[in-house]
Protein backbone atom coordinates (compact mmCIF):
# COMPACT_ATOMS: atom_id res chain seq x y z
CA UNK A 1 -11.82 -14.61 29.58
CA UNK A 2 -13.05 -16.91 26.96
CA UNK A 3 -16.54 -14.96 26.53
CA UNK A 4 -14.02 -11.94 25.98
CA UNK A 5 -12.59 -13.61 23.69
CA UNK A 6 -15.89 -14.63 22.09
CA UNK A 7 -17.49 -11.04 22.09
CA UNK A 8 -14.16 -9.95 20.39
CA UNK A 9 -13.96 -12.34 18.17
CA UNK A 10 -17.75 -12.02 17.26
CA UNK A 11 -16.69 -8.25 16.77
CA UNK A 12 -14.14 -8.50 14.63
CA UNK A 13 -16.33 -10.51 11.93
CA UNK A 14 -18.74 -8.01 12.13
CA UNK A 15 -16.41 -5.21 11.04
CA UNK A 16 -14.91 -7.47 8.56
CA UNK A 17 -18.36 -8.26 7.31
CA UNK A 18 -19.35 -4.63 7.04
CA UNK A 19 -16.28 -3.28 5.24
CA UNK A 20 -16.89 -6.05 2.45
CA UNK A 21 -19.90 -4.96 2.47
CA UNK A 22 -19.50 -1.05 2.41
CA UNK A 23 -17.22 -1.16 -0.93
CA UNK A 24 -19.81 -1.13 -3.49
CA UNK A 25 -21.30 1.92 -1.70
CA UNK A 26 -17.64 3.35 -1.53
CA UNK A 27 -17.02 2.80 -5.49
CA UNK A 28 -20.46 4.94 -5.87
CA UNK A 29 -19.12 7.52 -3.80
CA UNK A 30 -15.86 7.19 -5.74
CA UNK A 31 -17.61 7.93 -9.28
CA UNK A 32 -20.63 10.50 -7.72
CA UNK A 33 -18.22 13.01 -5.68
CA UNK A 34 -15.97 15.16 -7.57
CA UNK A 35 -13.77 15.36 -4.22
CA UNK A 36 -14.26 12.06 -2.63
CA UNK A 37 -10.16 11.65 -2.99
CA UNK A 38 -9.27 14.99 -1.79
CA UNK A 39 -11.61 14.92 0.93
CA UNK A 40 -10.63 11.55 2.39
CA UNK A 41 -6.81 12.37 1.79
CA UNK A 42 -7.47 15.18 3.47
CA UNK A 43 -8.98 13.47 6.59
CA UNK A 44 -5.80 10.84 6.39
CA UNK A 45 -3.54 13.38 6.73
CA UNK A 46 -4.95 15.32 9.38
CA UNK A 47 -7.68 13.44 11.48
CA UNK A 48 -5.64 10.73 13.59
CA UNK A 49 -8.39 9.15 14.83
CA UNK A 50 -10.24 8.53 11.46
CA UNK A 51 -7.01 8.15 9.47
CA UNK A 52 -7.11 4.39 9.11
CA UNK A 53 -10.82 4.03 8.08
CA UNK A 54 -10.22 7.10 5.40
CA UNK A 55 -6.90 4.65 3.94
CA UNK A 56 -9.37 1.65 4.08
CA UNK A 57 -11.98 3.93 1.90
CA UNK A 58 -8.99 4.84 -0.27
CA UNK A 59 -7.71 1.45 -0.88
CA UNK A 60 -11.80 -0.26 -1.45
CA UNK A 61 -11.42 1.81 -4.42
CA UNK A 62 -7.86 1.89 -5.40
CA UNK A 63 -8.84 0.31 -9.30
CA UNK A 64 -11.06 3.31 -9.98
CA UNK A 65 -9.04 5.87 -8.11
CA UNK A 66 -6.08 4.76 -10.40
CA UNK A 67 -8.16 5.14 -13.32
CA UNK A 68 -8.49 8.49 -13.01
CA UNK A 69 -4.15 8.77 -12.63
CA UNK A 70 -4.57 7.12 -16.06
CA UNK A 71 -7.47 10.21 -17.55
CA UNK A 72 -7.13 11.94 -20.76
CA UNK A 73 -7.74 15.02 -18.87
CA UNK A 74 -4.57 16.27 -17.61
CA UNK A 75 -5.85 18.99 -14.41
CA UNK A 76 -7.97 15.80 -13.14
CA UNK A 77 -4.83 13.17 -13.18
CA UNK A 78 -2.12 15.54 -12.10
CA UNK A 79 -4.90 16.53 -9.66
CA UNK A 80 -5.05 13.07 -7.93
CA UNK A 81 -1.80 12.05 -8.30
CA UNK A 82 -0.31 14.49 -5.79
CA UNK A 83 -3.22 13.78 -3.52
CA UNK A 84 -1.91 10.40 -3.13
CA UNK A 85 1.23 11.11 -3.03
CA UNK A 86 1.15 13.86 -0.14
CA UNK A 87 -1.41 11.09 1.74
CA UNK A 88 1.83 8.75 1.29
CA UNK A 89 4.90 11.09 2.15
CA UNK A 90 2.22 11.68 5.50
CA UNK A 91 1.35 8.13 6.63
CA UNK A 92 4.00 6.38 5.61
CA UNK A 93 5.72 6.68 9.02
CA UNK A 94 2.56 5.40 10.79
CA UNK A 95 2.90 1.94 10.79
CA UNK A 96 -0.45 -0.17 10.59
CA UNK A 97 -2.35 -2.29 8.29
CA UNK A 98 -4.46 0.31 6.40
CA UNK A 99 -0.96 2.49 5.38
CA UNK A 100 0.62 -0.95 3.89
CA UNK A 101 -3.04 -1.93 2.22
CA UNK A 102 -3.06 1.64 0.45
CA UNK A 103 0.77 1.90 -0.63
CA UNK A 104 0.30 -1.56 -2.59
CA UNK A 105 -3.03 -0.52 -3.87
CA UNK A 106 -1.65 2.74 -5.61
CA UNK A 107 1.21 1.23 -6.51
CA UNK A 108 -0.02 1.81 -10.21
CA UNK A 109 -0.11 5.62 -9.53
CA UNK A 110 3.56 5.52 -7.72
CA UNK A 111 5.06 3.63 -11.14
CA UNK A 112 3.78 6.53 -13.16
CA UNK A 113 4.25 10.04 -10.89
CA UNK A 114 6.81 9.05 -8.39
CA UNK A 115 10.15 9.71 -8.60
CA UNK A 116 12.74 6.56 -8.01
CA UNK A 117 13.71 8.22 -4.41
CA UNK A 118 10.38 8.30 -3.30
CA UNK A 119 9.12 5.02 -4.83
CA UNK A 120 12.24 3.67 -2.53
CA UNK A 121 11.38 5.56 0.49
CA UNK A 122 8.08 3.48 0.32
CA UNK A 123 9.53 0.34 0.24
CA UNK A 124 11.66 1.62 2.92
CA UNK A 125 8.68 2.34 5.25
CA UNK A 126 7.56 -1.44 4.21
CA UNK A 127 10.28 -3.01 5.14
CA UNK A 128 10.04 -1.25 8.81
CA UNK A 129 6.92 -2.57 9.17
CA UNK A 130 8.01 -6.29 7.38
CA UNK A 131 9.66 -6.52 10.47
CA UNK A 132 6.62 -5.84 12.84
CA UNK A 133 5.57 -9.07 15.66
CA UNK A 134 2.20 -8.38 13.91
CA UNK A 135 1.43 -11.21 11.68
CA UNK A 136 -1.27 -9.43 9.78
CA UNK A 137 0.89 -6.27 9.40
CA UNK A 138 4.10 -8.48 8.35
CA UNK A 139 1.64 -10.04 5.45
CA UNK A 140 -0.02 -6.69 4.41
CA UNK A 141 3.66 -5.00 4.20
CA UNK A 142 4.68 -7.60 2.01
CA UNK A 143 1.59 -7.73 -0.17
CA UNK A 144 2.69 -3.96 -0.44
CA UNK A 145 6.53 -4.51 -1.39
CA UNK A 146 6.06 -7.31 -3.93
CA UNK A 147 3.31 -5.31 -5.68
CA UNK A 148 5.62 -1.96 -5.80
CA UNK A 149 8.56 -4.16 -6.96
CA UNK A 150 6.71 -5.79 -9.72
CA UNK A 151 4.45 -2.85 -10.51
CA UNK A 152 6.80 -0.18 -10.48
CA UNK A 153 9.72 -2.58 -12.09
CA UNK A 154 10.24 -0.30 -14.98
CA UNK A 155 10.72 2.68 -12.83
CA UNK A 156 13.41 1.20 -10.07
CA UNK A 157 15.60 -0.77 -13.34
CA UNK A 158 17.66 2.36 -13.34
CA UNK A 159 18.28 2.54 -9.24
CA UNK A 160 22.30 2.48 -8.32
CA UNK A 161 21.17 0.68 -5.26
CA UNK A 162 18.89 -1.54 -6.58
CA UNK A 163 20.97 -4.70 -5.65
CA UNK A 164 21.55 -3.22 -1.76
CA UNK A 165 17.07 -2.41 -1.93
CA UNK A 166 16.64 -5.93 -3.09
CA UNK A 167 18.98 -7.67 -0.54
CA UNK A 168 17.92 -5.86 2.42
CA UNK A 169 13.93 -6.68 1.71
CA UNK A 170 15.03 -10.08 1.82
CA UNK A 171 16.90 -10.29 4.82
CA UNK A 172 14.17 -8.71 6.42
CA UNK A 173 11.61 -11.08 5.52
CA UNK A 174 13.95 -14.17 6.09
CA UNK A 175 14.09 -12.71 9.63
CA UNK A 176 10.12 -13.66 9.93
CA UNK A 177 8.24 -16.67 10.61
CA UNK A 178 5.82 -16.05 7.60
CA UNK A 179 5.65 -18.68 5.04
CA UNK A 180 3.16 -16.47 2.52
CA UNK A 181 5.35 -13.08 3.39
CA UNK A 182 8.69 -14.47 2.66
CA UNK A 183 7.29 -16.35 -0.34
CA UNK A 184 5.61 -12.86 -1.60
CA UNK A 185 8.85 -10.92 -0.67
CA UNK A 186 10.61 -13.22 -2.89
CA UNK A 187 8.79 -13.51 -6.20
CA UNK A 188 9.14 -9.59 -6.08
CA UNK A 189 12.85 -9.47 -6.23
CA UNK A 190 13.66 -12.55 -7.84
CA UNK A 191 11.24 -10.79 -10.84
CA UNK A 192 12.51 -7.37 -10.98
CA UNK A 193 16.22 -9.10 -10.49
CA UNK A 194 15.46 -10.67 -13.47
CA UNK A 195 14.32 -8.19 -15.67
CA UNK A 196 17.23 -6.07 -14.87
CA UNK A 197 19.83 -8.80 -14.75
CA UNK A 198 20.69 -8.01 -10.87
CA UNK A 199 22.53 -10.39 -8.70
CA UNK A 200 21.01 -10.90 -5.44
């Protein structure tokens, strides 16, 4: 058992090894191919097997995928915008690592072409997942739901139900044994509570 343990163990830094590795080569690919989004948003939302790896690919370039939300050319941003959101309305029911990493990576795209219901329904997937026994998915999810809150702040203000969203996040991380989450959880309400004067 313990050389299992070893050999997995060994395993799982080489993977983490490579995929810090494989990101500069991903942010080429990101700038050289004209359809690098819409082909791996296209493998997310229909390859299960290969669907977390395309996420991952997503997410290792998330700053320069959300630059091109932000383009002066309007067919290219409206363009990738509803790539990523169809790639979130699919795998946001999937509940893993890589689907929390890449809905608080584009959380810059959500606070500009997402409507309030469907900026909610995300947090609503995180918080399912929040409450996961997995300690790395528990952290990732709320990674994820304190950068939506405090990225997309401007955009939820106006939410009747903001107050009910807020409390509920934070029941559900109380209800964890994460330090970090519950800490992260927290300075993402207690900021957008702020800003919009909400009692929690």
């Amino acid at each position: 058992a313990a050389i299992l343990d070893t050999v997995s163990m060994d395993q799982e830094d080489d993977r983490a090894e490579y995929r810090r590795l494989v990101v500069d080569v991903l942010v080429a690919c990101c700038y050289l191919l004209r359809d690098y989004v819409q082909h791996l948003v296209t493998i997310a939302t229909t390859n299960t097997t290969l669907s977390s790896s395309a996420l991952f690919c997503l997410s290792a370039t998330a700053r320069e995928v959300n630059a091109r939300v932000k383009s002066r050319v309007a067919r290219d941003r409206e363009q990738t915008a509803g790539l990523l959101r169809h790639a979130a309305a699919h795998v946001c029911n999937s509940d893993n690592f890589e689907v929390a990493r890449f809905l608080g990576a584009f959380a810059p795209t959500w606070s500009v072409h997402c409507s309030v219901d469907e900026t909610i329904q995300l947090l609503v997937c995180l918080r399912r997942m929040q409450s996961s026994t997995d300690p790395q998915l528990c952290l990732e999810s709320s990674k994820a739901i304190k950068s939506i809150l405090v990225t997309c702040a401007n955009l939820l203000g106006p939410y009747s139900g903001l107050q009910e969203c807020l409390r509920g996040l934070i029941d559900t991380t109380l209800s964890s044994d994460d330090e970090e989450a519950m800490s992260l959880v927290a300075e993402g309400c207690t900021r957008l509570a702020v800003q919009h004067q909400v009692r929690l």
